[in-house]
PDB file of N, CA and C in Angstrom:
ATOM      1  N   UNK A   1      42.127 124.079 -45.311  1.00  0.00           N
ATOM      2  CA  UNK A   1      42.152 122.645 -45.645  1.00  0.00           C
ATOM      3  C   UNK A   1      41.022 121.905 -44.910  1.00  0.00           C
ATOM      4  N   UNK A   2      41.085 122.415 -43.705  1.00  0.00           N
ATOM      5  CA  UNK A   2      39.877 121.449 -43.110  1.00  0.00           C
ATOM      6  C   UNK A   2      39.008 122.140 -43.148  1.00  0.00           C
ATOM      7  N   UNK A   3      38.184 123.373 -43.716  1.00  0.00           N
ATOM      8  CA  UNK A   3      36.530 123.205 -44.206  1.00  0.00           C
ATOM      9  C   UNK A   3      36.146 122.304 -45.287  1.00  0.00           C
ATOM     10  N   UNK A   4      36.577 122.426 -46.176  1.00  0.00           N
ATOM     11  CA  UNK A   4      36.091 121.580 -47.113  1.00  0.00           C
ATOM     12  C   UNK A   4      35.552 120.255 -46.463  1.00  0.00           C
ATOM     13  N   UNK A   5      37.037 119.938 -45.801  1.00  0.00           N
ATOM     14  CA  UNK A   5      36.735 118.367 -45.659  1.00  0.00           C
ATOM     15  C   UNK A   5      35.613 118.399 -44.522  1.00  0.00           C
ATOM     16  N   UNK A   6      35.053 119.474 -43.816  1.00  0.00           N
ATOM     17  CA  UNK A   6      34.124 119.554 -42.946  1.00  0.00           C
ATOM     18  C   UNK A   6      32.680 119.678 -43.432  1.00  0.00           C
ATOM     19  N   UNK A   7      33.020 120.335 -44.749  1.00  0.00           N
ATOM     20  CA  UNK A   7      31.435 120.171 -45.213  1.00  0.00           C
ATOM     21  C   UNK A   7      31.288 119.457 -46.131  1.00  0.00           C
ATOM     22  N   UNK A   8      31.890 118.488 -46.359  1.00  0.00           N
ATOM     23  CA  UNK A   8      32.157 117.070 -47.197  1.00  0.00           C
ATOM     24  C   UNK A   8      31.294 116.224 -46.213  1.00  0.00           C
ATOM     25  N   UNK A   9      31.766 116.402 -45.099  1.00  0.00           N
ATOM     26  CA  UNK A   9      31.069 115.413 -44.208  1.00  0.00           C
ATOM     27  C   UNK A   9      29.716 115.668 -43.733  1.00  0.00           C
ATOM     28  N   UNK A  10      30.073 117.173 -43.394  1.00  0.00           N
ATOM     29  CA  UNK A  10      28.513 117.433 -43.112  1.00  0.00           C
ATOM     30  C   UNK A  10      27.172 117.279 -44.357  1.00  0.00           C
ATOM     31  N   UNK A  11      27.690 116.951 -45.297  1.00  0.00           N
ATOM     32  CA  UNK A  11      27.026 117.269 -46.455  1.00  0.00           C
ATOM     33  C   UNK A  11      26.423 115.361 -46.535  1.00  0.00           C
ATOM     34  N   UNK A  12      27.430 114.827 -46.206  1.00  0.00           N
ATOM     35  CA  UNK A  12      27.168 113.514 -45.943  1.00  0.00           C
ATOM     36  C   UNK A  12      26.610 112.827 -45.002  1.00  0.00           C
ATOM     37  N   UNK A  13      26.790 113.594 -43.839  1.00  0.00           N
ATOM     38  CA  UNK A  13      25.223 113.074 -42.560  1.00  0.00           C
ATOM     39  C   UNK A  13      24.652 113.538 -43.042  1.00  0.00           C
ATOM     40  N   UNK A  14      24.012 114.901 -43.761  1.00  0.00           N
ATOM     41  CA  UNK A  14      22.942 115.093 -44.380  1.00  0.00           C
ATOM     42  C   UNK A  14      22.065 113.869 -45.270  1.00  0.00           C
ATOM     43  N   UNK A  15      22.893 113.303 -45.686  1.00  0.00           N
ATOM     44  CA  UNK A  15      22.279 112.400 -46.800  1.00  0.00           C
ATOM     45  C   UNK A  15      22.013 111.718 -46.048  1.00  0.00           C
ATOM     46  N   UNK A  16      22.976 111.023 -45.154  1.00  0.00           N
ATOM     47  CA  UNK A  16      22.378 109.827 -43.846  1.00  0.00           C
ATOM     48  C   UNK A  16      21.279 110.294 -43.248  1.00  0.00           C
ATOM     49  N   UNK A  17      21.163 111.517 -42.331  1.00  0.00           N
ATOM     50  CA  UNK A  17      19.881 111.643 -41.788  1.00  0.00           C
ATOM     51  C   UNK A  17      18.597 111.644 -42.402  1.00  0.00           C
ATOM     52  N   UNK A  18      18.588 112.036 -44.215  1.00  0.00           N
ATOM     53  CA  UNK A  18      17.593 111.790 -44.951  1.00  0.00           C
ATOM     54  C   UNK A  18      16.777 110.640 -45.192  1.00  0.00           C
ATOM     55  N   UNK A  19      17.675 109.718 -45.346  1.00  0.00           N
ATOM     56  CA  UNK A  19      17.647 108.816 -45.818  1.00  0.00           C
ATOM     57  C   UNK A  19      17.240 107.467 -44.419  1.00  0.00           C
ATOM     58  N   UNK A  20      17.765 108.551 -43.438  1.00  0.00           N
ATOM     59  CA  UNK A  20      17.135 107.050 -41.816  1.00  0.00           C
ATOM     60  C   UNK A  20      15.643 107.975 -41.548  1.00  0.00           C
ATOM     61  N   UNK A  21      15.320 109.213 -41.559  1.00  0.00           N
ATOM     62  CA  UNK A  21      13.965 109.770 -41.494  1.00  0.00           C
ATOM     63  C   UNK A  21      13.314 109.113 -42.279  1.00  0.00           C
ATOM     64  N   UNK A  22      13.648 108.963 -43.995  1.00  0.00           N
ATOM     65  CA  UNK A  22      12.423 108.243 -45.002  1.00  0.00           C
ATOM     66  C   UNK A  22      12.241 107.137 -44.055  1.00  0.00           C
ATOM     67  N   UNK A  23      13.224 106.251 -43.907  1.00  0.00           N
ATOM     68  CA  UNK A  23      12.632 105.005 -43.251  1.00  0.00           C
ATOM     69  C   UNK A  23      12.305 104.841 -41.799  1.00  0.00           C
ATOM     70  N   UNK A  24      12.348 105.703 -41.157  1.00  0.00           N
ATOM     71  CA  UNK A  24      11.953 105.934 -39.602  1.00  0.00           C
ATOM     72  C   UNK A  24      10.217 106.074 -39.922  1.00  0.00           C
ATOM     73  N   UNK A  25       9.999 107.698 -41.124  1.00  0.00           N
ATOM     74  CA  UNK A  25       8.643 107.844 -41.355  1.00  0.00           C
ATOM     75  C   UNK A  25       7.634 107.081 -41.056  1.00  0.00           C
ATOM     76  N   UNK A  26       7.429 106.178 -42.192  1.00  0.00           N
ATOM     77  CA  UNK A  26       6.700 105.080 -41.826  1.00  0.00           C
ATOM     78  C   UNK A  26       6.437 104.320 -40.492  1.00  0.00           C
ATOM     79  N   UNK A  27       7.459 103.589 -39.820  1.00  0.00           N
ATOM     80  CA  UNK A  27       7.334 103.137 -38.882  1.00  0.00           C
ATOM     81  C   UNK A  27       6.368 104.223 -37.321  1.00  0.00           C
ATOM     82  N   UNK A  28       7.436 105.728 -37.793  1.00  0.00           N
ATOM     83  CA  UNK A  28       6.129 106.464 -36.235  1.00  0.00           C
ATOM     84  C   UNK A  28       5.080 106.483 -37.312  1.00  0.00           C
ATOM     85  N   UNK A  29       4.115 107.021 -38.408  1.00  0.00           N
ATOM     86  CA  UNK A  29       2.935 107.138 -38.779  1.00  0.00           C
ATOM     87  C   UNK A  29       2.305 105.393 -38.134  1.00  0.00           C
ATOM     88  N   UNK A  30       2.829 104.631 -38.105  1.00  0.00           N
ATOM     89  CA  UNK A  30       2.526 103.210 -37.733  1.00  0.00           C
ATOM     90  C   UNK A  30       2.123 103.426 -36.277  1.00  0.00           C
ATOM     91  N   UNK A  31       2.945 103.661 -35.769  1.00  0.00           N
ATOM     92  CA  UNK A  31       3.152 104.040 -34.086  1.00  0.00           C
ATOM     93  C   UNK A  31       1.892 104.990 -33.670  1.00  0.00           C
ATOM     94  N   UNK A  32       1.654 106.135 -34.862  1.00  0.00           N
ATOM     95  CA  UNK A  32       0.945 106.928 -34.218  1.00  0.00           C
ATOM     96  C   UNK A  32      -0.690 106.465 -34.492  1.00  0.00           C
ATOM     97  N   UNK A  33      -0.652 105.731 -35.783  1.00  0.00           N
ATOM     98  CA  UNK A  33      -1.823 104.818 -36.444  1.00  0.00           C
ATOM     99  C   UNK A  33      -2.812 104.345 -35.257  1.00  0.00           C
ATOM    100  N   UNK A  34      -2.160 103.535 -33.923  1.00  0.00           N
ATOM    101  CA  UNK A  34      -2.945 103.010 -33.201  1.00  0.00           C
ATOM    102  C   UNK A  34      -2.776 101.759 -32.266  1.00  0.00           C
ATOM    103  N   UNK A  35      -3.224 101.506 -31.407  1.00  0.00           N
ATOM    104  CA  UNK A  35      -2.680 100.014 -30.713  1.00  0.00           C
ATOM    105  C   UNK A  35      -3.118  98.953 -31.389  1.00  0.00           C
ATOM    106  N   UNK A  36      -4.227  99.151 -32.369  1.00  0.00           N
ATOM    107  CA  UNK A  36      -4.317  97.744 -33.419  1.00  0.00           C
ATOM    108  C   UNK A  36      -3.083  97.646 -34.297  1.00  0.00           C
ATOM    109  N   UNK A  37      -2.425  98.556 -34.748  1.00  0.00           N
ATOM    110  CA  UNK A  37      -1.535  98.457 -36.167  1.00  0.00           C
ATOM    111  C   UNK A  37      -0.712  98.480 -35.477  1.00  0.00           C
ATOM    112  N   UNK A  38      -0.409  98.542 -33.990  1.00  0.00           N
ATOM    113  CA  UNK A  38       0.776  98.257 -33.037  1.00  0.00           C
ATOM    114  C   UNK A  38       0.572  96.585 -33.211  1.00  0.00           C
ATOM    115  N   UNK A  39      -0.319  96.243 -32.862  1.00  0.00           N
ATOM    116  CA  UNK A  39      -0.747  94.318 -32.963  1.00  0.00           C
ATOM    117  C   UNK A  39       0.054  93.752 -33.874  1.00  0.00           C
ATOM    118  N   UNK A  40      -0.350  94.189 -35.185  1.00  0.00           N
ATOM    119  CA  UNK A  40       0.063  94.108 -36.498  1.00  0.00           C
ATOM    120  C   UNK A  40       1.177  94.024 -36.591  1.00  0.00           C
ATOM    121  N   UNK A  41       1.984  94.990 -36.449  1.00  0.00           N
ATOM    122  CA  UNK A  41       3.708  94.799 -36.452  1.00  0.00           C
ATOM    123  C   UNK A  41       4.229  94.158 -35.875  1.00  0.00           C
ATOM    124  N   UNK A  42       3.556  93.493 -34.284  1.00  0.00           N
ATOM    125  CA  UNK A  42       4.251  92.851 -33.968  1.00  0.00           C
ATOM    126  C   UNK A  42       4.021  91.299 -34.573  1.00  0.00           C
ATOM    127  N   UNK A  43       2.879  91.030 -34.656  1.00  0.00           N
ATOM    128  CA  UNK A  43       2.506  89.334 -35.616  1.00  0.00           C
ATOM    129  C   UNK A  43       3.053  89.608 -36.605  1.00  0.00           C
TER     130      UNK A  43
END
Protein backbone atom coordinates (compact mmCIF):
# COMPACT_ATOMS: atom_id res chain seq x y z
CA UNK A 1 0.00 0.00 0.00
CA UNK A 2 2.55 2.44 0.77
CA UNK A 3 4.83 2.18 -2.43
CA UNK A 4 2.63 3.37 -4.67
CA UNK A 5 1.71 6.16 -2.60
CA UNK A 6 5.62 6.66 -2.31
CA UNK A 7 6.26 6.95 -5.81
CA UNK A 8 3.22 9.07 -6.38
CA UNK A 9 5.07 11.48 -4.45
CA UNK A 10 8.30 10.97 -5.51
CA UNK A 11 7.14 11.26 -8.98
CA UNK A 12 5.75 14.60 -7.86
CA UNK A 13 8.92 16.36 -6.36
CA UNK A 14 10.18 15.29 -9.51
CA UNK A 15 7.96 17.60 -11.33
CA UNK A 16 8.60 20.28 -8.55
CA UNK A 17 12.30 20.08 -8.80
CA UNK A 18 11.92 20.47 -12.67
CA UNK A 19 10.07 22.95 -12.80
CA UNK A 20 12.11 25.35 -9.72
CA UNK A 21 15.57 24.37 -11.87
CA UNK A 22 13.76 25.86 -15.27
CA UNK A 23 13.31 28.91 -13.24
CA UNK A 24 16.41 28.94 -11.00
CA UNK A 25 18.33 28.43 -14.70
CA UNK A 26 18.13 31.66 -15.79
CA UNK A 27 18.69 33.55 -12.80
CA UNK A 28 22.55 31.53 -12.05
CA UNK A 29 23.37 31.94 -16.09
CA UNK A 30 22.59 35.76 -14.87
CA UNK A 31 24.79 35.31 -11.81
CA UNK A 32 27.41 33.70 -13.75
CA UNK A 33 26.95 36.44 -16.80
CA UNK A 34 28.91 39.03 -14.68
CA UNK A 35 28.97 41.95 -12.09
CA UNK A 36 27.40 44.26 -14.80
CA UNK A 37 24.18 41.99 -15.34
CA UNK A 38 24.51 41.64 -11.47
CA UNK A 39 23.85 45.80 -11.68
CA UNK A 40 21.05 45.10 -13.88
CA UNK A 41 18.98 42.90 -11.73
CA UNK A 42 19.31 44.76 -9.15
CA UNK A 43 17.93 48.39 -10.90
Amino acid sequence: MTRPIQASLGLQALKQNLSIVRQAAPHAARLVGGKSERLRAWY
